[in-house]
C-alpha atoms as a PDB file:
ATOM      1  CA  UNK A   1       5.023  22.510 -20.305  1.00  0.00           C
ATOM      2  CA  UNK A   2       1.783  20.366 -20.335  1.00  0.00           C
ATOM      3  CA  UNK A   3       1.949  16.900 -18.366  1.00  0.00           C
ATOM      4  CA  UNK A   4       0.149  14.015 -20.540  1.00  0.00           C
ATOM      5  CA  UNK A   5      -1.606  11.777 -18.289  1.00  0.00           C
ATOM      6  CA  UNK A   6      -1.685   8.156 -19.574  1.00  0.00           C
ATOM      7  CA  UNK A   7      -5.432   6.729 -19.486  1.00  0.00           C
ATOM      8  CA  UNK A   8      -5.197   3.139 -17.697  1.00  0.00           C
ATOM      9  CA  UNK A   9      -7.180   0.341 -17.636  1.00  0.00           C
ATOM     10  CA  UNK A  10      -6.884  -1.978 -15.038  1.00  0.00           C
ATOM     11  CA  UNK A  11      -8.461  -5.320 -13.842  1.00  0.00           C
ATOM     12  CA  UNK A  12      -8.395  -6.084 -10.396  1.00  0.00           C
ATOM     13  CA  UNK A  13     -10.821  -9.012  -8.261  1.00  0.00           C
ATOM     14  CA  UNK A  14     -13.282  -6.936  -6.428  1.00  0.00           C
ATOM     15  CA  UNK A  15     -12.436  -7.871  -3.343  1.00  0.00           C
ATOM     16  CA  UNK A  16      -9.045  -5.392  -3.706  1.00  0.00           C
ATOM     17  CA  UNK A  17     -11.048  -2.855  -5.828  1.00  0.00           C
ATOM     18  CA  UNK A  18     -13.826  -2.805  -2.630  1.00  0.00           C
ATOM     19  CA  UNK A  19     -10.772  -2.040  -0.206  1.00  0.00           C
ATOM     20  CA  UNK A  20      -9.047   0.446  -2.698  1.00  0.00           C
ATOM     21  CA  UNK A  21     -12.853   2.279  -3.184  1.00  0.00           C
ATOM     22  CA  UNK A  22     -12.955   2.419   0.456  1.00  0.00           C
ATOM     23  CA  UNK A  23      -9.826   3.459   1.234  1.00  0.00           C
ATOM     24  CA  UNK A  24     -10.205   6.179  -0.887  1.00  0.00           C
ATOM     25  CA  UNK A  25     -13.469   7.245   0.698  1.00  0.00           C
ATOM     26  CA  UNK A  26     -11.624   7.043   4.315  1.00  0.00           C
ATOM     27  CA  UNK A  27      -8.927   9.374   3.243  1.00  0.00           C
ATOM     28  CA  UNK A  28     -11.140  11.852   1.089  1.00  0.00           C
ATOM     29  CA  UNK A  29      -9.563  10.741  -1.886  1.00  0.00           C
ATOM     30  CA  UNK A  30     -10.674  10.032  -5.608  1.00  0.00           C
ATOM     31  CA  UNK A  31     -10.004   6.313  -6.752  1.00  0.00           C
ATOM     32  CA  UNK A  32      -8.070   7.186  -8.705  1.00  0.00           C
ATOM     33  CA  UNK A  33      -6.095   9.841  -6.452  1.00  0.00           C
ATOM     34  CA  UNK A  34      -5.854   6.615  -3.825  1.00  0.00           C
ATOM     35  CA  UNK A  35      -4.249   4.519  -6.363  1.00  0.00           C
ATOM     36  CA  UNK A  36      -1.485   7.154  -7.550  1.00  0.00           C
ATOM     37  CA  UNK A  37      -0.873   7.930  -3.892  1.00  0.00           C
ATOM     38  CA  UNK A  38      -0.485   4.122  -2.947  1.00  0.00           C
ATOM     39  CA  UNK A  39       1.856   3.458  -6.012  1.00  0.00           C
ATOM     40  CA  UNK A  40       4.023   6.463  -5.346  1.00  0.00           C
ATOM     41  CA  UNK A  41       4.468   5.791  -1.926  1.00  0.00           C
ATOM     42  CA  UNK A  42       5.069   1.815  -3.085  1.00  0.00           C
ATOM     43  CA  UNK A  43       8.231   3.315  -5.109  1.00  0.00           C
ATOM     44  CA  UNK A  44       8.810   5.683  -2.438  1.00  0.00           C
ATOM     45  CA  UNK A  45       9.222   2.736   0.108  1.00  0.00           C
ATOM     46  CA  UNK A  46      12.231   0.847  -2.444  1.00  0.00           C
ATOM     47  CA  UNK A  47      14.522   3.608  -1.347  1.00  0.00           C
ATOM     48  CA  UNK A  48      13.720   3.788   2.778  1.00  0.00           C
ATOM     49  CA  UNK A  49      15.195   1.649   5.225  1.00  0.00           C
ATOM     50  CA  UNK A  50      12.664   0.042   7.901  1.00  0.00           C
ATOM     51  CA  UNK A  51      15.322   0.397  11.073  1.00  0.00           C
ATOM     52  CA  UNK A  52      13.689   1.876  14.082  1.00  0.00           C
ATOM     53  CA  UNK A  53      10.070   1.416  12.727  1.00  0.00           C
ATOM     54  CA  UNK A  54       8.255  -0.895  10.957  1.00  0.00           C
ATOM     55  CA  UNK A  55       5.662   0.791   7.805  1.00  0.00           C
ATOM     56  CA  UNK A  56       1.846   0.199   9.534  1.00  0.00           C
ATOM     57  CA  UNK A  57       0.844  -1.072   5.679  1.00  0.00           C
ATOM     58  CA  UNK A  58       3.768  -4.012   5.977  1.00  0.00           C
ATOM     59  CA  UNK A  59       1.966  -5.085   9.453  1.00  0.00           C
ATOM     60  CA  UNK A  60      -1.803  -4.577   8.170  1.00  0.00           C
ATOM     61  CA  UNK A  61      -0.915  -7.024   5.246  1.00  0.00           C
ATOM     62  CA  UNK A  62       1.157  -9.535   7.554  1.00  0.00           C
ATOM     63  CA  UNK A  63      -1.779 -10.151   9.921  1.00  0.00           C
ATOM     64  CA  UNK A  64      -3.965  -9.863   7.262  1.00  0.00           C
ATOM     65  CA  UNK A  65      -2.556 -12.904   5.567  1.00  0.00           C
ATOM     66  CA  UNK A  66      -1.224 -14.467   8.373  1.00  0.00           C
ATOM     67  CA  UNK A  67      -4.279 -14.139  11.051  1.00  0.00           C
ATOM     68  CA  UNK A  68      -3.715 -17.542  12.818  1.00  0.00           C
ATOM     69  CA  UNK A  69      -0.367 -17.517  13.257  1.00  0.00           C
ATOM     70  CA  UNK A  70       1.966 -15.396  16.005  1.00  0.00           C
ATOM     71  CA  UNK A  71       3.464 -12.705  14.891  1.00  0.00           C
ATOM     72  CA  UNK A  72       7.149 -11.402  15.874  1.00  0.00           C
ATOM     73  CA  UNK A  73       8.096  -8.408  14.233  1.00  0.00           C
ATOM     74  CA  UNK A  74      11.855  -8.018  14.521  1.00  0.00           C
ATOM     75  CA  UNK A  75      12.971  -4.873  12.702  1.00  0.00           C
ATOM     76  CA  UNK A  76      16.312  -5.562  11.536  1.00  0.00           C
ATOM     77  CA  UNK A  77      15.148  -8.904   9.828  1.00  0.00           C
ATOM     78  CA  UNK A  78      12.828  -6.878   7.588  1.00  0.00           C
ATOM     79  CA  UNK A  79      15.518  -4.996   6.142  1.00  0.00           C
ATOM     80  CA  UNK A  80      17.272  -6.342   3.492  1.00  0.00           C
END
């Protein structure tokens, strides 16, 4: 059985498409490739429970948007 691929277009500001692009290029990947990868393992990431260690992405982002402000990471608050 043949798999269709869907063609997508998508807008993003280029800010995010500049860290996507070199993402990709850090892990040897295709743009495209990096932004499959990062969605699956998005959906992947519904269905896992944090407790015992916290996802190095989750942290990146936190300080990322957070960088002035202390950050406690308590693992069992992050679960839901």
């Amino acid at each position: 059985m043949r798999k269709f691929i869907n063609p997508l277009a998508v807008r993003m500001p280029t800010e995010l498409h500049d860290r996507v692009r070199n993402a990709a290029k850090e892990s040897g990947r295709s743009l495209n490739s990096e932004l499959i990868a990062r969605l699956e393992r998005s959906f992947s990431s519904e269905n896992q429970s944090l407790s015992g260690y916290a996802d190095a992405d989750l942290i990146r982002e936190i300080l990322i948007r957070h960088p002035n402000e202390p950050v406690l990471i308590q693992i069992g608050k992050l679960e839901k």
